[in-house]
Structures are given as structure tokens and as C-alpha cells.
PDB file of N, CA and C in Angstrom:
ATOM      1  N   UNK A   1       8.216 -16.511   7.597  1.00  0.00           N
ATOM      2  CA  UNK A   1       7.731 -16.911   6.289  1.00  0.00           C
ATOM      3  C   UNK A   1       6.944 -15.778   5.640  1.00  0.00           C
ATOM      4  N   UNK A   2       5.804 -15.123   6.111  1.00  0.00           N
ATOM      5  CA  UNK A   2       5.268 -13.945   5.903  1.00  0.00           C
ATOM      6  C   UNK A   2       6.013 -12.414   5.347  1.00  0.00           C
ATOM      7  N   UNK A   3       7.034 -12.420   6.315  1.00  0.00           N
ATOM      8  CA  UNK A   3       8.064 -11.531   6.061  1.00  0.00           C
ATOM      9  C   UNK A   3       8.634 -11.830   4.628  1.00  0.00           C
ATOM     10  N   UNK A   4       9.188 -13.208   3.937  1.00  0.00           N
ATOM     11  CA  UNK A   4       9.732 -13.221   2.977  1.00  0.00           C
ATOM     12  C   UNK A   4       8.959 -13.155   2.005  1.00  0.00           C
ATOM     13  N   UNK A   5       7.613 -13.584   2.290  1.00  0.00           N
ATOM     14  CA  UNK A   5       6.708 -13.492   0.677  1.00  0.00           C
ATOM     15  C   UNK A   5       6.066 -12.434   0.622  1.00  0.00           C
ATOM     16  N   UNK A   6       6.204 -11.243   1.882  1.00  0.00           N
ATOM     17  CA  UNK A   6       6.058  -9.676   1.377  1.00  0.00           C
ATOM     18  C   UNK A   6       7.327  -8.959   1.026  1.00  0.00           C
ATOM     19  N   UNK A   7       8.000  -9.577   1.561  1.00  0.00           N
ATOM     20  CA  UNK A   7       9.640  -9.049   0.839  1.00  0.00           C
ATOM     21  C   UNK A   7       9.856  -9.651  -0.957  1.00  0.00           C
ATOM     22  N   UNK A   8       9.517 -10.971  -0.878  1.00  0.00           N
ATOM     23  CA  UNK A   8       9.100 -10.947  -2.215  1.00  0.00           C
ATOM     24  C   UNK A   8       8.106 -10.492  -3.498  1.00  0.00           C
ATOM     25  N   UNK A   9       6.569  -9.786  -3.150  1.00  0.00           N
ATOM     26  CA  UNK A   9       6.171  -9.294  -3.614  1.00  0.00           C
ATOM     27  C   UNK A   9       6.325  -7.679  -3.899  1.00  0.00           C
ATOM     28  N   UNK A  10       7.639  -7.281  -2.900  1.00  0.00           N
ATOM     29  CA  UNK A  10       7.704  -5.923  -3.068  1.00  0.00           C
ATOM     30  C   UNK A  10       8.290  -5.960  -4.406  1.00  0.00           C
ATOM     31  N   UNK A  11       9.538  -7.079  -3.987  1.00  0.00           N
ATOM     32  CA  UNK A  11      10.449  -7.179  -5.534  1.00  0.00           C
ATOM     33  C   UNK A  11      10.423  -7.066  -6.211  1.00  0.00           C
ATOM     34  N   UNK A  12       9.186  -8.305  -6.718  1.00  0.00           N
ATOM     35  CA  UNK A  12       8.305  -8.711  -7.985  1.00  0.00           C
ATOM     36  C   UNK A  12       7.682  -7.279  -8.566  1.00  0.00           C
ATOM     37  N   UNK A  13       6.993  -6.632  -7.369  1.00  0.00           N
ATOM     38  CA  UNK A  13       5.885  -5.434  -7.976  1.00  0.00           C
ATOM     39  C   UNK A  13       6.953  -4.213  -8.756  1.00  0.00           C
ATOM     40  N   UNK A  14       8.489  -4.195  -7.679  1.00  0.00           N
ATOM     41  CA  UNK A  14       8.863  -3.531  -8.130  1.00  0.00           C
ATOM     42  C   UNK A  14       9.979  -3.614  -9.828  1.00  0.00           C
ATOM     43  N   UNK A  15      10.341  -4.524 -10.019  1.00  0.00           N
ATOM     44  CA  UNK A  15      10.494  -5.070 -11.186  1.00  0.00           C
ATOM     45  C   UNK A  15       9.223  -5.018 -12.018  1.00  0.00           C
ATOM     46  N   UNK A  16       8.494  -5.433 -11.929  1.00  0.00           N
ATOM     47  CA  UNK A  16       7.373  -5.178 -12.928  1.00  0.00           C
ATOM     48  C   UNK A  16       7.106  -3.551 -13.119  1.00  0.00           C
ATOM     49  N   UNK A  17       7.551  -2.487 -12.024  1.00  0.00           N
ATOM     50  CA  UNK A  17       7.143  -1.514 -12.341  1.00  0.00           C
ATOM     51  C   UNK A  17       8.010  -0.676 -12.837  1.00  0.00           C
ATOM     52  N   UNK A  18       9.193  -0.775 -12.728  1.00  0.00           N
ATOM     53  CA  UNK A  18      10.233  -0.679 -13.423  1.00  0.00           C
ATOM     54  C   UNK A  18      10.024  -0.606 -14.963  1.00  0.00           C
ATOM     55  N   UNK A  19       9.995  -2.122 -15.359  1.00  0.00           N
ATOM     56  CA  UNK A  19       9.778  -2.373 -16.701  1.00  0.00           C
ATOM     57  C   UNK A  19       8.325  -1.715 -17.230  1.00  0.00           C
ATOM     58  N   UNK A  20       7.411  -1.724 -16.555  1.00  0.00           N
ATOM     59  CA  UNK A  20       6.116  -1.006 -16.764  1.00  0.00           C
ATOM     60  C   UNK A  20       6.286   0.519 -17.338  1.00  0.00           C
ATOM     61  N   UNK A  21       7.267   1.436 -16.390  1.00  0.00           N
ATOM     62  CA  UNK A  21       7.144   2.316 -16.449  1.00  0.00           C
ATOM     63  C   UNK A  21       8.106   2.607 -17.560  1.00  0.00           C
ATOM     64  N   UNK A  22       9.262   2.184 -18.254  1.00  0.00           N
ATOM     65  CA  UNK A  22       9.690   2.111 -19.052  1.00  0.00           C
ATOM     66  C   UNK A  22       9.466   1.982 -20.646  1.00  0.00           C
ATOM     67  N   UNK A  23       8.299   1.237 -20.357  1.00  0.00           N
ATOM     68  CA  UNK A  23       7.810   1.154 -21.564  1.00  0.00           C
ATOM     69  C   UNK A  23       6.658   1.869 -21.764  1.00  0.00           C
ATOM     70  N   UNK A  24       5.672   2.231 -20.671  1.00  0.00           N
ATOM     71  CA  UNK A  24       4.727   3.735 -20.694  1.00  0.00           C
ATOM     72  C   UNK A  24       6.195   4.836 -21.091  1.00  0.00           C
ATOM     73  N   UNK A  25       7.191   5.378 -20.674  1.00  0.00           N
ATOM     74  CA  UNK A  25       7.645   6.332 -21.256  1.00  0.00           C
ATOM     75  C   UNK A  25       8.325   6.297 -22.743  1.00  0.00           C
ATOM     76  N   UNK A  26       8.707   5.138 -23.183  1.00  0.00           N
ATOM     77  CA  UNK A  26       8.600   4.627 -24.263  1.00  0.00           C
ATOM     78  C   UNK A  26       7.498   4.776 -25.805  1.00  0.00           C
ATOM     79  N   UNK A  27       6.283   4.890 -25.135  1.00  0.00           N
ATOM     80  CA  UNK A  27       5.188   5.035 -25.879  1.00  0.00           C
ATOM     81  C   UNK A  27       4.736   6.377 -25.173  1.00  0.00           C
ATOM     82  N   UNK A  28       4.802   6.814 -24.654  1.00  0.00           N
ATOM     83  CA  UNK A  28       4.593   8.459 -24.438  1.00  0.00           C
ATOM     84  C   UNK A  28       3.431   8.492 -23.376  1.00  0.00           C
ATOM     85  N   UNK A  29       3.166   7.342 -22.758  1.00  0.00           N
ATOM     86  CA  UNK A  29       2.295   7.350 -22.106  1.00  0.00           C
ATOM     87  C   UNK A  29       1.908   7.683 -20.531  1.00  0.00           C
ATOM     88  N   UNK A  30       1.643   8.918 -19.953  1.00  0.00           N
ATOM     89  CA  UNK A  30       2.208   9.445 -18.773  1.00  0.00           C
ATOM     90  C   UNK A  30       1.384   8.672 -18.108  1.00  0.00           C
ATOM     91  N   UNK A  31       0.097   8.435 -17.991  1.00  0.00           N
ATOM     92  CA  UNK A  31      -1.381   7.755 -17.836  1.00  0.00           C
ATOM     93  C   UNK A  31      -0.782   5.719 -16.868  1.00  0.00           C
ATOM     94  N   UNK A  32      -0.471   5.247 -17.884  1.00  0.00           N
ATOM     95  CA  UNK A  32       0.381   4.016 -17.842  1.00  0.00           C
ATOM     96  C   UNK A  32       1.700   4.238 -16.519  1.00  0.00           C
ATOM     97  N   UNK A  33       2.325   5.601 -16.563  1.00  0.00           N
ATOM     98  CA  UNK A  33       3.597   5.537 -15.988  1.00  0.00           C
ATOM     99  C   UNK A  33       2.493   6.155 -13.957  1.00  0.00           C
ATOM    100  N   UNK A  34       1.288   6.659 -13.981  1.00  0.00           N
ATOM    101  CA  UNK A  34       1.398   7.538 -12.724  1.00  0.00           C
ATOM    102  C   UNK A  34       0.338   5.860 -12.415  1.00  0.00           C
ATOM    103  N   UNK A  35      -0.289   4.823 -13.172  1.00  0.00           N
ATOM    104  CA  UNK A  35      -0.989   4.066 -12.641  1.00  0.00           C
ATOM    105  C   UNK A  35       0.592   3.252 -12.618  1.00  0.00           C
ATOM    106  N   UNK A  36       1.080   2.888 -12.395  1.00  0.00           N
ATOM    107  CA  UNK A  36       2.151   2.059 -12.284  1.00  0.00           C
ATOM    108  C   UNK A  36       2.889   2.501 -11.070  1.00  0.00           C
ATOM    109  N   UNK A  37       3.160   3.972 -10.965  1.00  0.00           N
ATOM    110  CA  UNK A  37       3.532   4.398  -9.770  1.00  0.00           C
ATOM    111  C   UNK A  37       2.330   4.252  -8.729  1.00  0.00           C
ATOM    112  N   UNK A  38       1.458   4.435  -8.981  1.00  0.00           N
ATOM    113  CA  UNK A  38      -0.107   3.890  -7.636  1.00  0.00           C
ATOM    114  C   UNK A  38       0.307   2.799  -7.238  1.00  0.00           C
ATOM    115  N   UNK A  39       0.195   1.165  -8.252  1.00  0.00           N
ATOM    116  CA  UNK A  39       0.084   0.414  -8.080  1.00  0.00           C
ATOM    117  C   UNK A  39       1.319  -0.211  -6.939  1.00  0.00           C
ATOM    118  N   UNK A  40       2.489   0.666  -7.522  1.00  0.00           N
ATOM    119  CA  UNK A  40       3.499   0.141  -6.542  1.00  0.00           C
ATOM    120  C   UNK A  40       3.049   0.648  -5.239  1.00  0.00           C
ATOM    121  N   UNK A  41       2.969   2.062  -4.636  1.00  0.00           N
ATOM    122  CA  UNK A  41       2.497   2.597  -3.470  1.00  0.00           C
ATOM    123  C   UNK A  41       2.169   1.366  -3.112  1.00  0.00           C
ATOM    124  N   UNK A  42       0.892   1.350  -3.631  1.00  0.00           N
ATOM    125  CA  UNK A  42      -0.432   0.519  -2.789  1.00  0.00           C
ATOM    126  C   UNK A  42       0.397  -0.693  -2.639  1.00  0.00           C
ATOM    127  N   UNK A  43       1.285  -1.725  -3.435  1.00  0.00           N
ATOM    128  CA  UNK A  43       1.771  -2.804  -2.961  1.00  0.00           C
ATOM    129  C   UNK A  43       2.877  -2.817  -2.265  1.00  0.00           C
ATOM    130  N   UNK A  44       3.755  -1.566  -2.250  1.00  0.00           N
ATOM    131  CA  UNK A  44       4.110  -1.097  -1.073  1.00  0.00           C
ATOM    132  C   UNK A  44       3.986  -1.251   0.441  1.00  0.00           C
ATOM    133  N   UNK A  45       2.568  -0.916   0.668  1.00  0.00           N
ATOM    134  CA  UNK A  45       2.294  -0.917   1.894  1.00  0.00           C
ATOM    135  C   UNK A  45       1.117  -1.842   2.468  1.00  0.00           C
ATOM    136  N   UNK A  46       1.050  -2.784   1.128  1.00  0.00           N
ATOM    137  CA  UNK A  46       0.196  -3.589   1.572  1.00  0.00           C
ATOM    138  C   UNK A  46       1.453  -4.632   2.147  1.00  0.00           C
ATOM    139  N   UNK A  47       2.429  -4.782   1.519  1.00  0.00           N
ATOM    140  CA  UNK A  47       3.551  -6.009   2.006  1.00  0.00           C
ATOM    141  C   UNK A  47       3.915  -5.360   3.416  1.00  0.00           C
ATOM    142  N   UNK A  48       4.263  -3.935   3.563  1.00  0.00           N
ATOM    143  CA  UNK A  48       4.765  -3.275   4.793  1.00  0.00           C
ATOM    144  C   UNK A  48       3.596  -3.760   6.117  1.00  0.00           C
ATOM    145  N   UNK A  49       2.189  -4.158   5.693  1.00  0.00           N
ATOM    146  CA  UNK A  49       1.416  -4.539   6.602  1.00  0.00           C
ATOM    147  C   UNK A  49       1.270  -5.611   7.185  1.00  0.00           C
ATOM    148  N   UNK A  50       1.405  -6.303   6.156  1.00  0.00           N
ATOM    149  CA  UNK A  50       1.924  -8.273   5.984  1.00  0.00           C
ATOM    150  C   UNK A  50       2.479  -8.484   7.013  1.00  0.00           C
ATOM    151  N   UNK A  51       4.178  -7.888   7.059  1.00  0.00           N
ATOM    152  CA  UNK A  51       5.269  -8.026   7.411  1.00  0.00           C
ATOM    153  C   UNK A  51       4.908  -7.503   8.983  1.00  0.00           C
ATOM    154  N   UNK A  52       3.922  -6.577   9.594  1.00  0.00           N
ATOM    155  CA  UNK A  52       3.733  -6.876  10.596  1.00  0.00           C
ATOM    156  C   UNK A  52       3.065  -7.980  11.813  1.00  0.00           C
ATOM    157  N   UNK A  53       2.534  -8.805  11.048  1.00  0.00           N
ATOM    158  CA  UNK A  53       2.157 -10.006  11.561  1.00  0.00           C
ATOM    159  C   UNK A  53       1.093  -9.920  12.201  1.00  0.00           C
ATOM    160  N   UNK A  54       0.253  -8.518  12.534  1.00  0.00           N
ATOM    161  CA  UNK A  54      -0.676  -8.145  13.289  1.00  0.00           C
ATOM    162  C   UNK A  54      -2.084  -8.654  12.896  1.00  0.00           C
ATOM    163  N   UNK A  55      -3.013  -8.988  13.140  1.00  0.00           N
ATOM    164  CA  UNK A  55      -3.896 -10.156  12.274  1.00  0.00           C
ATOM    165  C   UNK A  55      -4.983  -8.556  12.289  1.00  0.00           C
ATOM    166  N   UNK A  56      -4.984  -8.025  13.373  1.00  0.00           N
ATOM    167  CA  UNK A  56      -5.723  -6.921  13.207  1.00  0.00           C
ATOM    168  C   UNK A  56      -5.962  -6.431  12.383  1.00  0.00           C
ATOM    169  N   UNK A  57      -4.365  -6.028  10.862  1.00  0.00           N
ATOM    170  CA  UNK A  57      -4.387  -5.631  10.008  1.00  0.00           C
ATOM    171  C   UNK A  57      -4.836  -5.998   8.660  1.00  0.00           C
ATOM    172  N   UNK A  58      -5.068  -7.109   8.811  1.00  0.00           N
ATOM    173  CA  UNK A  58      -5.359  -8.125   7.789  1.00  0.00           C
ATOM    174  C   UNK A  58      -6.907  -7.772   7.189  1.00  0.00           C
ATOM    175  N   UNK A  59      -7.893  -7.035   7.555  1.00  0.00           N
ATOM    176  CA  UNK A  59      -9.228  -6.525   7.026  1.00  0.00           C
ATOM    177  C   UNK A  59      -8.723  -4.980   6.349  1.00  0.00           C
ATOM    178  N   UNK A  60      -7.480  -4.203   6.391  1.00  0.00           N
ATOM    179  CA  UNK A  60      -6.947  -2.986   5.964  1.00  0.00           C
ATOM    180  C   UNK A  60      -7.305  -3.140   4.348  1.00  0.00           C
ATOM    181  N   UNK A  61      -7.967  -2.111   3.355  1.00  0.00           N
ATOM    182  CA  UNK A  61      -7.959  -2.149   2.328  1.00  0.00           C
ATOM    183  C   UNK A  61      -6.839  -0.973   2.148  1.00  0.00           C
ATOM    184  N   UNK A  62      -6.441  -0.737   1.284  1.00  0.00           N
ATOM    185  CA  UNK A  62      -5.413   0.183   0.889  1.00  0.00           C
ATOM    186  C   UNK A  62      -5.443   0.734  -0.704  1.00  0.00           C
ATOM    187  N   UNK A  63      -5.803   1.719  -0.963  1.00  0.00           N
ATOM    188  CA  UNK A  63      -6.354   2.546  -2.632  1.00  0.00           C
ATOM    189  C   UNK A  63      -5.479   3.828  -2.235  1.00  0.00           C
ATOM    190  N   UNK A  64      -4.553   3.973  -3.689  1.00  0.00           N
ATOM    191  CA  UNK A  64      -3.626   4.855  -4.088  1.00  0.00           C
ATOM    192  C   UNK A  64      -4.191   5.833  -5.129  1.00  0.00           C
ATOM    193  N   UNK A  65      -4.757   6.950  -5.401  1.00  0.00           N
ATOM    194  CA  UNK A  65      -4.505   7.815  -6.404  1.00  0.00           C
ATOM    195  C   UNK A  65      -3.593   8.465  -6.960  1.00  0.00           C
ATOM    196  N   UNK A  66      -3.901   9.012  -8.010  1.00  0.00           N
ATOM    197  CA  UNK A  66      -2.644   9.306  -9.125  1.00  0.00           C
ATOM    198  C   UNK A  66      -1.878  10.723  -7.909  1.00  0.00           C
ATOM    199  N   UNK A  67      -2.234  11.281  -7.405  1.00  0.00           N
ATOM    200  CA  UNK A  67      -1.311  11.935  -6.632  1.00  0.00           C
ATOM    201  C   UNK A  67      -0.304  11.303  -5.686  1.00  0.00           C
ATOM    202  N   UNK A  68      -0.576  10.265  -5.568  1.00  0.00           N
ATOM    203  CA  UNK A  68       0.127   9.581  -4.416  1.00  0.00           C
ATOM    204  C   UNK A  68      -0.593   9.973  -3.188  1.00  0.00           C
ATOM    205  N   UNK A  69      -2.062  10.095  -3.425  1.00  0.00           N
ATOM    206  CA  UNK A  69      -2.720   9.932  -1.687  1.00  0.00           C
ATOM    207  C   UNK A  69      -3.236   8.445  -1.764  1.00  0.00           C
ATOM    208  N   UNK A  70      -3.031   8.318  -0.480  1.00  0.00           N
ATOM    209  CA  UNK A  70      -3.604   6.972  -0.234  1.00  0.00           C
ATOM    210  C   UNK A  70      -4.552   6.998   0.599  1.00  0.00           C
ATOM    211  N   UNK A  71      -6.114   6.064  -0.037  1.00  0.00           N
ATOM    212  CA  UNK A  71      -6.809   5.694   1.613  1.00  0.00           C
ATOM    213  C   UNK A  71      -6.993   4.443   1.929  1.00  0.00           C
ATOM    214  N   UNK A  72      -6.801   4.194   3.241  1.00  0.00           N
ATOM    215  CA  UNK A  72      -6.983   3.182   4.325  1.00  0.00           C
ATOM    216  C   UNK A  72      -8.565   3.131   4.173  1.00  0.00           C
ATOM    217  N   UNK A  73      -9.025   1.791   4.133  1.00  0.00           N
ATOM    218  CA  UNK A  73     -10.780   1.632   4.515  1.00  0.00           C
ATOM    219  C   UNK A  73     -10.511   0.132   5.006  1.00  0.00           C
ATOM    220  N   UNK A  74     -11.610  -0.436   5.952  1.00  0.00           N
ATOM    221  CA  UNK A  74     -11.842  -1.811   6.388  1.00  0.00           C
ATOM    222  C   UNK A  74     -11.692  -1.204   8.092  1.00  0.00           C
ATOM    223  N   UNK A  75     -11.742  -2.505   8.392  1.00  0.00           N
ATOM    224  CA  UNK A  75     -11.542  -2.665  10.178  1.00  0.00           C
ATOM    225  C   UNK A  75     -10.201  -2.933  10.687  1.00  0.00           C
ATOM    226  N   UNK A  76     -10.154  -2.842  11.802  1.00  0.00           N
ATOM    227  CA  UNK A  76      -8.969  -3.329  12.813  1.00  0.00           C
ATOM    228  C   UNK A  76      -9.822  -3.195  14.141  1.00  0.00           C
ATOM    229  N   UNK A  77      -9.152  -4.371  14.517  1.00  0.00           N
ATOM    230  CA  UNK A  77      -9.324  -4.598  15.795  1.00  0.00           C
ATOM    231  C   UNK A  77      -8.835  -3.521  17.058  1.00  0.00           C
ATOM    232  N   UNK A  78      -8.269  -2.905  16.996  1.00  0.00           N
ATOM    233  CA  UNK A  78      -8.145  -1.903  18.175  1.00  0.00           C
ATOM    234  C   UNK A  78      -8.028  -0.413  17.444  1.00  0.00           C
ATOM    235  N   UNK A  79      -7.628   0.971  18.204  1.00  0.00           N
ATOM    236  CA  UNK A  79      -7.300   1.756  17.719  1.00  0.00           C
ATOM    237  C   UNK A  79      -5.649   2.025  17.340  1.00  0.00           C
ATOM    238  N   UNK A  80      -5.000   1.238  18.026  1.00  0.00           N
ATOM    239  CA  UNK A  80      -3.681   1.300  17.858  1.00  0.00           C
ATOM    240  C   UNK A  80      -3.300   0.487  16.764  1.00  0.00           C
ATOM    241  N   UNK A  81      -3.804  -0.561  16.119  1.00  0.00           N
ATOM    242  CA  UNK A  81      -3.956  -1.205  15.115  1.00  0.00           C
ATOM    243  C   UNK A  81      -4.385  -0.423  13.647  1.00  0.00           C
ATOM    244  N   UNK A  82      -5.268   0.771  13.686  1.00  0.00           N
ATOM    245  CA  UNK A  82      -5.585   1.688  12.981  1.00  0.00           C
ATOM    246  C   UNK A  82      -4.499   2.230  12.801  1.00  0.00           C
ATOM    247  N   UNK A  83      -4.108   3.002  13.947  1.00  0.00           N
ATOM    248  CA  UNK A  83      -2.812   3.820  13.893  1.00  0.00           C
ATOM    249  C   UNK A  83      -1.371   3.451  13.325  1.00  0.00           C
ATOM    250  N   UNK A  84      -1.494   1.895  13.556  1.00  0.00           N
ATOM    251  CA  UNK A  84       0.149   1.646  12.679  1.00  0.00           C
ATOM    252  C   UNK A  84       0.049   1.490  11.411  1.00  0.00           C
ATOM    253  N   UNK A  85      -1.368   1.166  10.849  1.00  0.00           N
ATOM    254  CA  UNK A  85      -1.448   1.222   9.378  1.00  0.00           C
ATOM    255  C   UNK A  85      -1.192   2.174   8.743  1.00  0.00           C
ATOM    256  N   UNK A  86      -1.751   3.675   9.499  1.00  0.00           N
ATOM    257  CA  UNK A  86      -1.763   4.849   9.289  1.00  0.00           C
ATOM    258  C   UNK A  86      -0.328   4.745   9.499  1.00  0.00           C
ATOM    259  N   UNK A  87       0.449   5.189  10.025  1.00  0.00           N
ATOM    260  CA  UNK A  87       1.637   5.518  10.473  1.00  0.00           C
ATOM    261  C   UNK A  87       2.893   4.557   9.306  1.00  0.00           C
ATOM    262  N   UNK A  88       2.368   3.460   8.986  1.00  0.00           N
ATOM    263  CA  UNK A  88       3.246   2.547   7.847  1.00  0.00           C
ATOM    264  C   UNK A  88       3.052   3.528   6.722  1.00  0.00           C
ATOM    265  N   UNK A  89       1.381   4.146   6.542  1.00  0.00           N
ATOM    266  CA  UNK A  89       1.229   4.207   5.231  1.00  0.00           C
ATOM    267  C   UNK A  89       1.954   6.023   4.931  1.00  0.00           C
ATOM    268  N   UNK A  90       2.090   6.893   5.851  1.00  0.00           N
ATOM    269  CA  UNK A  90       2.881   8.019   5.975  1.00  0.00           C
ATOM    270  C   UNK A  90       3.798   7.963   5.703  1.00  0.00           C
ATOM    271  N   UNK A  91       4.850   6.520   6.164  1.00  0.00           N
ATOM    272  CA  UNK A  91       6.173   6.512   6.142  1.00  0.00           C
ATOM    273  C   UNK A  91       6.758   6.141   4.581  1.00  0.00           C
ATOM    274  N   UNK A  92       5.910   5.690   3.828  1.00  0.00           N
ATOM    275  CA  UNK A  92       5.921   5.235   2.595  1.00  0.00           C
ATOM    276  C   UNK A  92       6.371   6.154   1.266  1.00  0.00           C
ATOM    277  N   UNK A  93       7.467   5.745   0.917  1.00  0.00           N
ATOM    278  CA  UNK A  93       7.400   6.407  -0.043  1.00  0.00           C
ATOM    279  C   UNK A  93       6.726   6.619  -1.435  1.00  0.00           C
ATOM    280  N   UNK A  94       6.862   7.653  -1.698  1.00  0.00           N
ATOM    281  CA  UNK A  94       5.766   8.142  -2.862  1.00  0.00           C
ATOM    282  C   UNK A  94       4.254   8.486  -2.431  1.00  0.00           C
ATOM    283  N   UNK A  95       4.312   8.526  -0.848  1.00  0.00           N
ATOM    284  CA  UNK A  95       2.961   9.299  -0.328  1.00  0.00           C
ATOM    285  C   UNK A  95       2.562  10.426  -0.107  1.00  0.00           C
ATOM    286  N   UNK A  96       1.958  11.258  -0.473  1.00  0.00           N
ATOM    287  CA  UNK A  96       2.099  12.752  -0.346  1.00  0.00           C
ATOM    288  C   UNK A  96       0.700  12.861   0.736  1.00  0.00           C
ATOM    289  N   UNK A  97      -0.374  12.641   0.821  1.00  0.00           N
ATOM    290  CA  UNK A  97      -1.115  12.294   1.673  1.00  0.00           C
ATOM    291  C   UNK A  97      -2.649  10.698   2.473  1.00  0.00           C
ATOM    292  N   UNK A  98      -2.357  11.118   3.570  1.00  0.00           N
ATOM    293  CA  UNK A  98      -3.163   9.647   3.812  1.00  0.00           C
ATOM    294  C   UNK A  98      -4.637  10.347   4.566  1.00  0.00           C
ATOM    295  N   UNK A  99      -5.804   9.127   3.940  1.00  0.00           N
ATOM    296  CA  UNK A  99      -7.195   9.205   4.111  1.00  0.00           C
ATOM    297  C   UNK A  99      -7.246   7.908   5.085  1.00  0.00           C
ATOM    298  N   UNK A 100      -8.240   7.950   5.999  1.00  0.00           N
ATOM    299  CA  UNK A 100      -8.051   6.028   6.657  1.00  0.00           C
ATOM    300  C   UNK A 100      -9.510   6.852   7.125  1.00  0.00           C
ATOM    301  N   UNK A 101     -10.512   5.769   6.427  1.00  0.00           N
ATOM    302  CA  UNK A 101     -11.573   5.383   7.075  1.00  0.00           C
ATOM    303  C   UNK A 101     -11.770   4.296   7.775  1.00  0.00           C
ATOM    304  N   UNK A 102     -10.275   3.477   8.292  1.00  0.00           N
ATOM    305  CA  UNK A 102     -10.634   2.272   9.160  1.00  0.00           C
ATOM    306  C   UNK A 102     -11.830   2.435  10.325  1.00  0.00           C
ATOM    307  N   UNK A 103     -12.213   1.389  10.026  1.00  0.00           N
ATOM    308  CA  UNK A 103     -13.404   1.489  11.782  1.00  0.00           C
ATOM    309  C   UNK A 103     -12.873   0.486  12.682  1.00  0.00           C
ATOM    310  N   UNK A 104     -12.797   0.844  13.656  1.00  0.00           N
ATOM    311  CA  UNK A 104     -12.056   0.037  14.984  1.00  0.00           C
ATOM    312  C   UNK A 104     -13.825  -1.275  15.063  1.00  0.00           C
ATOM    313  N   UNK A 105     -13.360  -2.639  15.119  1.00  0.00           N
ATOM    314  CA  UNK A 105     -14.207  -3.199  15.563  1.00  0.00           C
ATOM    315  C   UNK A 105     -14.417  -3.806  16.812  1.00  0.00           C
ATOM    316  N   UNK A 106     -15.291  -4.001  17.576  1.00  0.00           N
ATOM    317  CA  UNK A 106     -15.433  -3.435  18.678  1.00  0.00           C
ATOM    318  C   UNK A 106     -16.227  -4.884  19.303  1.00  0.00           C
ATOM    319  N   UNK A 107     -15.078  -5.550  20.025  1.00  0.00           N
ATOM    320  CA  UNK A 107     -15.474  -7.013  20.012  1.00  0.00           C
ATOM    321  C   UNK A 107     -16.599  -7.663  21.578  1.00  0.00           C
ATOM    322  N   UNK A 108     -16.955  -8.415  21.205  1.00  0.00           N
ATOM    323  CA  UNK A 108     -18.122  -8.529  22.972  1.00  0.00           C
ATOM    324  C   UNK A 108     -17.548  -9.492  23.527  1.00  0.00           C
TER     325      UNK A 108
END
């Protein structure tokens, strides 16, 4: 179920960004077209995180700048849990580089 309603928000985001960006180049607006390309990134790989089912991942914040770097901030539960966020968010297209201030939380 998870899987389909991040498979569906990729859709959605990406249709909307489609048409988004179409009409920023339309009106000449480069500004409109590189926040539209962020926005997808970032919902990108927020569904790519979803779709792993890992609950660990579920505290991951995820922020795209206009270059296409992205940073990771929040917790996860282990370090390997860090690492696949990191490792999703590399594989992503339209990423040119990744920041992850995740902090491993560290349970008693």
C-alpha cells in the first residue's frame, strides 16, 4: 500500500512539474522553472524513502537547492539506516551533490 501512494505521489509531483515548468518557461521565468526542478528532487526521494518501509527512515528531512544538492537532516535509528537514505538520495536523479546531517539515535 505504501509503495503505491509513493508511486503515486511521484506521478502527481511529476505532472505538476511538468506543467509547472512549462509555464515558468512560458513567462520567462528561470526562478519558477529551477524551484520546480528542487521540488521534484526533494519529492523524489522522499517517495524513494517511503517505498522502503524502513520506519527508521521516517524522521529523514530532505531540502533540495537550486543546484540540485540535497541535504539529509533528522534521525535514524541505526547507521545503516543513515546510509540508505544517503545512498537513495545519490542515486537520484537531478542530484549533483548530497549533505546528511542525520544523527543516528541511540536507543537504551
Amino acid at each position: 500500500m505504501k509503495t503505491s501512494v509513493a508511486v503515486t505521489c511521484v506521478a502527481v509531483a511529476s505532472l505538476l512539474g511538468s506543467a509547472a515548468v512549462i509555464a515558468a518557461e512560458e513567462s520567462g521565468s528561470s526562478h519558477a522553472v529551477a524551484y520546480v526542478k528542487d521540488s521534484a528532487i526533494t519529492v523524489d526521494i522522499k517517495a524513494k524513502l517511503a517505498a522502503e518501509h524502513l520506519t527508521s527512515l521516517e524522521d529523514i528531512h530532505v531540502d533540495t537547492d537550486t543546484d540540485g544538492v540535497v541535504w539529509l537532516s533528522g534521525t535514524a535509528r541505526s547507521r545503516e539506516a543513515a546510509d540508505k537514505a544517503e545512498s537513495i538520495a545519490r542515486a537520484s536523479s537531478g542530484v549533483t551533490r548530497v549533505h546528511s546531517d542525520i544523527k543516528v539515535r541511540i536507543h537504551d
